[in-house]
Protein backbone atom coordinates (compact mmCIF):
# COMPACT_ATOMS: atom_id res chain seq x y z
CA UNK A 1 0.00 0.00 0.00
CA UNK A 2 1.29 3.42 -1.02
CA UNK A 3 -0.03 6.23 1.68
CA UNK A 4 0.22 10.16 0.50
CA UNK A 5 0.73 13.19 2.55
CA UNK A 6 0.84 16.81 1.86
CA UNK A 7 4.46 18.39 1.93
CA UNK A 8 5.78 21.64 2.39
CA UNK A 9 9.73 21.22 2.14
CA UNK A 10 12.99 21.07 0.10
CA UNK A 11 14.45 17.93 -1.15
CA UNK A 12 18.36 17.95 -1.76
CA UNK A 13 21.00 14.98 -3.89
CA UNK A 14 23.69 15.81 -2.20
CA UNK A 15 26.80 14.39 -3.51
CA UNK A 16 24.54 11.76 -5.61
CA UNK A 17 21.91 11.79 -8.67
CA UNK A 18 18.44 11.15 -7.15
CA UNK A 19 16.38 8.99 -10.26
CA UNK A 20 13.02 9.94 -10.67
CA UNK A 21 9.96 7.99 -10.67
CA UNK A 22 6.19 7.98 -11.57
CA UNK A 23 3.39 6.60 -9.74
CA UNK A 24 1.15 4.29 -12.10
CA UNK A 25 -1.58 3.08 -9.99
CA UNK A 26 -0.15 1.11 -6.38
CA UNK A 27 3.54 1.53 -7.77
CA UNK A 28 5.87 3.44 -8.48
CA UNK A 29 8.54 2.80 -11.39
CA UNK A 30 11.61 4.71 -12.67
CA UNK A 31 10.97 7.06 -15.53
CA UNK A 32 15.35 7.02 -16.56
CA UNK A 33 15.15 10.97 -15.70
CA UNK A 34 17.12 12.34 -12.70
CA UNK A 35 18.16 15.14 -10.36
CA UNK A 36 21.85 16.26 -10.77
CA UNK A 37 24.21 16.22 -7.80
CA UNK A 38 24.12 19.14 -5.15
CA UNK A 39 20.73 20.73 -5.98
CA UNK A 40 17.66 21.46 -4.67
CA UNK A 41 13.74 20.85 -5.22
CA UNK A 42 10.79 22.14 -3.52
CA UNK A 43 7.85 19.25 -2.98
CA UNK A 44 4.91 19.48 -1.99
CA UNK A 45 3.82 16.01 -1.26
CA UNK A 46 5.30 12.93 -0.26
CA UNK A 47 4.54 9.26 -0.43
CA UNK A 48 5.39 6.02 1.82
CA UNK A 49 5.52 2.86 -0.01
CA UNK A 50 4.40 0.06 2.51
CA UNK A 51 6.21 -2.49 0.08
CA UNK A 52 9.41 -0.95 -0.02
CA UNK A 53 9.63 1.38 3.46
CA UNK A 54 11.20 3.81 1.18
CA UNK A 55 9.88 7.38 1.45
CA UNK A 56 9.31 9.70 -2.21
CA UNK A 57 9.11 13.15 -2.80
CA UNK A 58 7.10 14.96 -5.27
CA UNK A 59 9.78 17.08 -7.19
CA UNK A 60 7.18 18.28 -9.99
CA UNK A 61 3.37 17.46 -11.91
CA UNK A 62 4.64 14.13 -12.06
CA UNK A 63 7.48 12.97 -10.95
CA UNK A 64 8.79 11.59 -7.83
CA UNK A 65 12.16 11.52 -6.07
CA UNK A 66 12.61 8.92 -3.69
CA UNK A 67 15.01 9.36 -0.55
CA UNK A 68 17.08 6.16 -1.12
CA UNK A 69 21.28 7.20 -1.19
CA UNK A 70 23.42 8.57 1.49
CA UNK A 71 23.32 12.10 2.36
CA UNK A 72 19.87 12.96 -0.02
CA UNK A 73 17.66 14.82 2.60
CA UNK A 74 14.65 16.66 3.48
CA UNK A 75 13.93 19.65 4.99
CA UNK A 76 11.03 21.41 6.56
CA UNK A 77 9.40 24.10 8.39
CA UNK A 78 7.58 23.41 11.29
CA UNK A 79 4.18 23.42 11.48
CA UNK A 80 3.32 26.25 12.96
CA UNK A 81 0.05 24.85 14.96
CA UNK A 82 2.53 22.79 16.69
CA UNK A 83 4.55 25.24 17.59
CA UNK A 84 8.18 26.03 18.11
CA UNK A 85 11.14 24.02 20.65
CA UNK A 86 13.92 25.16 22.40
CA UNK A 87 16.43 21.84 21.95
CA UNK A 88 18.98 21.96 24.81
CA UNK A 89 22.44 20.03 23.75
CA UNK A 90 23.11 17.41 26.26
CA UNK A 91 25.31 14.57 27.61
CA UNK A 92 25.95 14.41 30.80
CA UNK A 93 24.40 18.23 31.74
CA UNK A 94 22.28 17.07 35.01
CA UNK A 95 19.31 18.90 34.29
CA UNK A 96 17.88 17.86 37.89
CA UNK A 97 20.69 18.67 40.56
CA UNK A 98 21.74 21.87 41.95
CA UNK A 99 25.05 22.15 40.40
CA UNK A 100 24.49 22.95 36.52
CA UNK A 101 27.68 21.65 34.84
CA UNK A 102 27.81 23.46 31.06
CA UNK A 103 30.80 21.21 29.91
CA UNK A 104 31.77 20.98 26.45
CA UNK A 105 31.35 18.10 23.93
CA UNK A 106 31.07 17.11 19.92
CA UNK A 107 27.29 17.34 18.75
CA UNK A 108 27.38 16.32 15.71
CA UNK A 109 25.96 18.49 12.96
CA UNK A 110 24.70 19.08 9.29
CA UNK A 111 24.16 20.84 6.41
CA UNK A 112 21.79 20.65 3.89
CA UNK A 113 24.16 20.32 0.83
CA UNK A 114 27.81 18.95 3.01
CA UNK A 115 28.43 16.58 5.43
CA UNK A 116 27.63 15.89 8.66
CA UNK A 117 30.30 17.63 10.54
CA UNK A 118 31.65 17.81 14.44
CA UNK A 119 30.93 20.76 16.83
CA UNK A 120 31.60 21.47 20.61
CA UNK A 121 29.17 23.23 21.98
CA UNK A 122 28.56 24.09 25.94
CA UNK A 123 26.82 21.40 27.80
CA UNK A 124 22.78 22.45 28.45
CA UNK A 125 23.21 25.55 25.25
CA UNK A 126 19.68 25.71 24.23
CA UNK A 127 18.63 27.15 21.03
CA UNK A 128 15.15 27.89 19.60
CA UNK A 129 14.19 25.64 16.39
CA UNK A 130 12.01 26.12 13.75
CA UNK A 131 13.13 23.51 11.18
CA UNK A 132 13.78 19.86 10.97
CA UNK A 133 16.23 17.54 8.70
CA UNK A 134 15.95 14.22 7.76
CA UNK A 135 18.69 12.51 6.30
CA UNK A 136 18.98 8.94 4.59
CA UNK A 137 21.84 6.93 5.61
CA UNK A 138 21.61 3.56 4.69
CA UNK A 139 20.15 0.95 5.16
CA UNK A 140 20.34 -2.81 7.34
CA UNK A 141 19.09 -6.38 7.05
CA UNK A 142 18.05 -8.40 9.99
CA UNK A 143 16.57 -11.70 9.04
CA UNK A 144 16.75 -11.01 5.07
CA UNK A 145 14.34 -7.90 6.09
CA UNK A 146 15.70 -4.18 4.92
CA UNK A 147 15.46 -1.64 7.31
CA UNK A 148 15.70 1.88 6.24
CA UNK A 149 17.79 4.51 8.43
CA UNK A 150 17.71 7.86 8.89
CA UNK A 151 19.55 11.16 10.30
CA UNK A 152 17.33 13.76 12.15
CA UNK A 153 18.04 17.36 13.43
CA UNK A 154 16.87 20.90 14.08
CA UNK A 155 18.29 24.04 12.62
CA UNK A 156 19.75 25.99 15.45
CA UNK A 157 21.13 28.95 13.34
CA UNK A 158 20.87 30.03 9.34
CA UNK A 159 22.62 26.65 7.73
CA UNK A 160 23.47 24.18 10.58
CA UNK A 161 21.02 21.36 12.28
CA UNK A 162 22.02 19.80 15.53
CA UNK A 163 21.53 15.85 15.57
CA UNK A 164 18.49 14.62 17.27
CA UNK A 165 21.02 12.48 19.17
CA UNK A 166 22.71 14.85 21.12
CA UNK A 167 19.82 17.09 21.96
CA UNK A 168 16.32 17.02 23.63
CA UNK A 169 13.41 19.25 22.70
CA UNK A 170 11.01 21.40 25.09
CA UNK A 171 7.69 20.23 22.86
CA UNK A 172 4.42 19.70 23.26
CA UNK A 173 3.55 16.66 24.99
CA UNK A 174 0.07 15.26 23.95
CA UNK A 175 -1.93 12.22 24.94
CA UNK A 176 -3.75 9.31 22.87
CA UNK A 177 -7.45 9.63 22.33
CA UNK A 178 -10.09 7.33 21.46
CA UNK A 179 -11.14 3.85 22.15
CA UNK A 180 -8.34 0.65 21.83
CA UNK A 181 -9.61 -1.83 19.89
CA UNK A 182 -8.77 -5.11 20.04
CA UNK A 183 -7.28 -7.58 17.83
CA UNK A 184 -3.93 -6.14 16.33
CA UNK A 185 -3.53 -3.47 19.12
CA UNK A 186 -2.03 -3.88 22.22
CA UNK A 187 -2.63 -1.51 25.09
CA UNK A 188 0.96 0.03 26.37
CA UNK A 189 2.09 3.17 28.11
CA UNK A 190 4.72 4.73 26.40
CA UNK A 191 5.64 8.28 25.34
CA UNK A 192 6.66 8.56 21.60
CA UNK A 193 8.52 11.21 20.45
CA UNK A 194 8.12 11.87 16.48
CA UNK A 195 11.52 11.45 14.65
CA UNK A 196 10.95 12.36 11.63
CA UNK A 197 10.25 15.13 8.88
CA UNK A 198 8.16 13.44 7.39
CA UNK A 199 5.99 10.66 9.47
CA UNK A 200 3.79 7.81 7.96
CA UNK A 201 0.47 7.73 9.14
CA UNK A 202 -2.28 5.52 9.27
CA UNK A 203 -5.56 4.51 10.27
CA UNK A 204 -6.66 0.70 11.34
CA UNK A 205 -7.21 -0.56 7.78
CA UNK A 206 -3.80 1.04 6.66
CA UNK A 207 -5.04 3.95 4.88
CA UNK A 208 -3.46 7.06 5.42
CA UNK A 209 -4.08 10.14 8.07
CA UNK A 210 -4.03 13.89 6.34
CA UNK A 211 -4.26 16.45 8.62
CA UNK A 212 -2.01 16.10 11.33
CA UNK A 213 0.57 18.67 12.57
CA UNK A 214 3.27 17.21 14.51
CA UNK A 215 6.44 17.91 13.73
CA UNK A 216 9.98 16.41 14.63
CA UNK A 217 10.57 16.00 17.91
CA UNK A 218 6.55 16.53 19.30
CA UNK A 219 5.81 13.80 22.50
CA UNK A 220 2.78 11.47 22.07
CA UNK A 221 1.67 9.59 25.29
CA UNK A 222 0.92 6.57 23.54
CA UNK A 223 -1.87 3.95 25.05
CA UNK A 224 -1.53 1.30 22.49
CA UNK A 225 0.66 -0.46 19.69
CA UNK A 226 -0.88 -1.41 16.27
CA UNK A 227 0.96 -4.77 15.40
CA UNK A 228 0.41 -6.93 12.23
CA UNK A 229 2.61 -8.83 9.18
CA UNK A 230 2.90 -5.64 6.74
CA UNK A 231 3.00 -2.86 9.38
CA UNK A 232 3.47 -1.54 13.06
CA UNK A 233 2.77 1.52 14.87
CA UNK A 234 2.27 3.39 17.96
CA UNK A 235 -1.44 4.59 18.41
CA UNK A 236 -1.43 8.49 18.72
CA UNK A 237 -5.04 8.99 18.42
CA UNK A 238 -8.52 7.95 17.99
CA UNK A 239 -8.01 5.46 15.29
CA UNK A 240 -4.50 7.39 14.19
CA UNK A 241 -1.57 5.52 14.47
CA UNK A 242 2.39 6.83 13.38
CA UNK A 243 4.91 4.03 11.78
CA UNK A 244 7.18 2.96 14.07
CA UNK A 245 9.86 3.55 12.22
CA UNK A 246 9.25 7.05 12.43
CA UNK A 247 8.89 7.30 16.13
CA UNK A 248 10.69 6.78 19.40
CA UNK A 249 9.28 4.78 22.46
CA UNK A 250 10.20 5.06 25.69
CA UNK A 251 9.17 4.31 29.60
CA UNK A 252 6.53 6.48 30.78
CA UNK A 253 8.44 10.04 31.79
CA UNK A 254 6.22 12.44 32.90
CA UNK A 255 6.72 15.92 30.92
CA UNK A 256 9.96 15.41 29.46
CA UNK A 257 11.28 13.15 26.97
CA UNK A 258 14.87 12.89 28.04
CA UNK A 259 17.67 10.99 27.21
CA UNK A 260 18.04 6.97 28.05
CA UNK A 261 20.88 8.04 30.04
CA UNK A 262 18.22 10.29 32.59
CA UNK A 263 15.97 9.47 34.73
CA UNK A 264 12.41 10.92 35.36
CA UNK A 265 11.80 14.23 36.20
């Protein structure tokens, strides 16, 4: 199944050609046109392909670029409705005790047309973020079964985005609504926290949810997990769920999602 959402972003090559495709129907197949190295394309929609858990952006009328080499990313604006973070760089900044320790270390970095790149930067600097990266890096099998993997971050200042790694955001925390049904969904308590640009969503039967306005980095309490062969997802909302692949899960933490290394607040 091939789910659509609406798009308001750049898409970048990088140091590779990005080939183009056309949707025909439930697929999508290469047209033998591509994007040149190091440039830019503004899309305004983008596609998840169930099949292939590869992610395509609309470059044109027709055409489709799908975010499949090393270093190809996407970038976006937040959504305003959801608001604006501060992200707050930290390692081992104890954001609990008494004794505030602003110690430097690498974050790592990026740019939208370089590579990812090494910084230090003080221990608990915070920095208000409006945009979001997501970068393709590869991809692993486990069990014959290709996972795609990606690079997030925010822009902290006019070209550089700090890794979602080696920050945290202050965002909106929301909670699950609606009734759990049974069957493929299993009730959980978990707070997700979106990690991606440009998140798959979908209802029970696996068609897809327009309309939603979380962006990278937004915290879900999540009261259920949508589990079957073809796909798997946290449940966000009444009969809304997010692809697991583009969210995080953790132990309940109530207000903040912070590192594994912390504990709850």
């Amino acid at each position: 199944m091939i789910r659509r959402f609406s798009f308001k972003g750049v898409f970048s090559t990088q140091s590779t050609v990005a080939d183009l495709y056309i949707l025909s129907g439930n697929t999508f197949a290469q047209n033998g046109r591509s994007l040149g190295t190091f440039t830019s394309w503004q899309s305004q929609e983008y596609a998840y392909d169930e099949l292939t858990g590869y992610k395509y952006f609309k470059v044109d009328g027709t055409e489709w670029a799908r975010l499949d080499k090393p270093g190809q990313n996407i970038v976006s604006d937040f959504d305003s409705s959801d608001g604006n973070y501060t992200v707050t760089v930290n390692r081992d900044f104890d954001y609990l005790g008494p004794n505030r320790q602003f110690t430097p270390y690498v974050v790592d970095r990026y740019q939208q047309l370089s590579s990812a790149k090494g910084l230090d930067v003080a221990d608990g600097s915070s920095f208000v973020t409006k945009t979001g990266i997501e970068m393709y890096s590869g991809s692993t099998n486990s069990n014959g079964v290709g996972t795609k993997k990606f690079q997030t971050g925010f822009k902290v200042d006019s070209s550089y985005f700090y890794s979602m790694n080696h920050v945290f955001p202050n965002s909106k925390l929301t909670s699950s609504s609606g009734s759990l049904p049974g069957g493929n969904v299993t009730p959980i308590t978990k707070i997700i926290n979106v990690n991606s640009v440009a998140p798959d969503y979908f209802d029970y039967n696996g068609n897809a949810i327009t309309g939603l306005h979380y962006n990278l980095g937004h915290q879900i309490l999540s009261d259920g997990i949508y589990t079957t062969n073809g796909r798997t997802g946290y449940k966000i909302g009444n009969n809304q769920y997010i692809n697991i692949n583009d969210a995080t899960g953790t132990s309940l933490m109530y207000g903040q999602f912070f590192p594994t290394r912390k504990g709850v607040n």
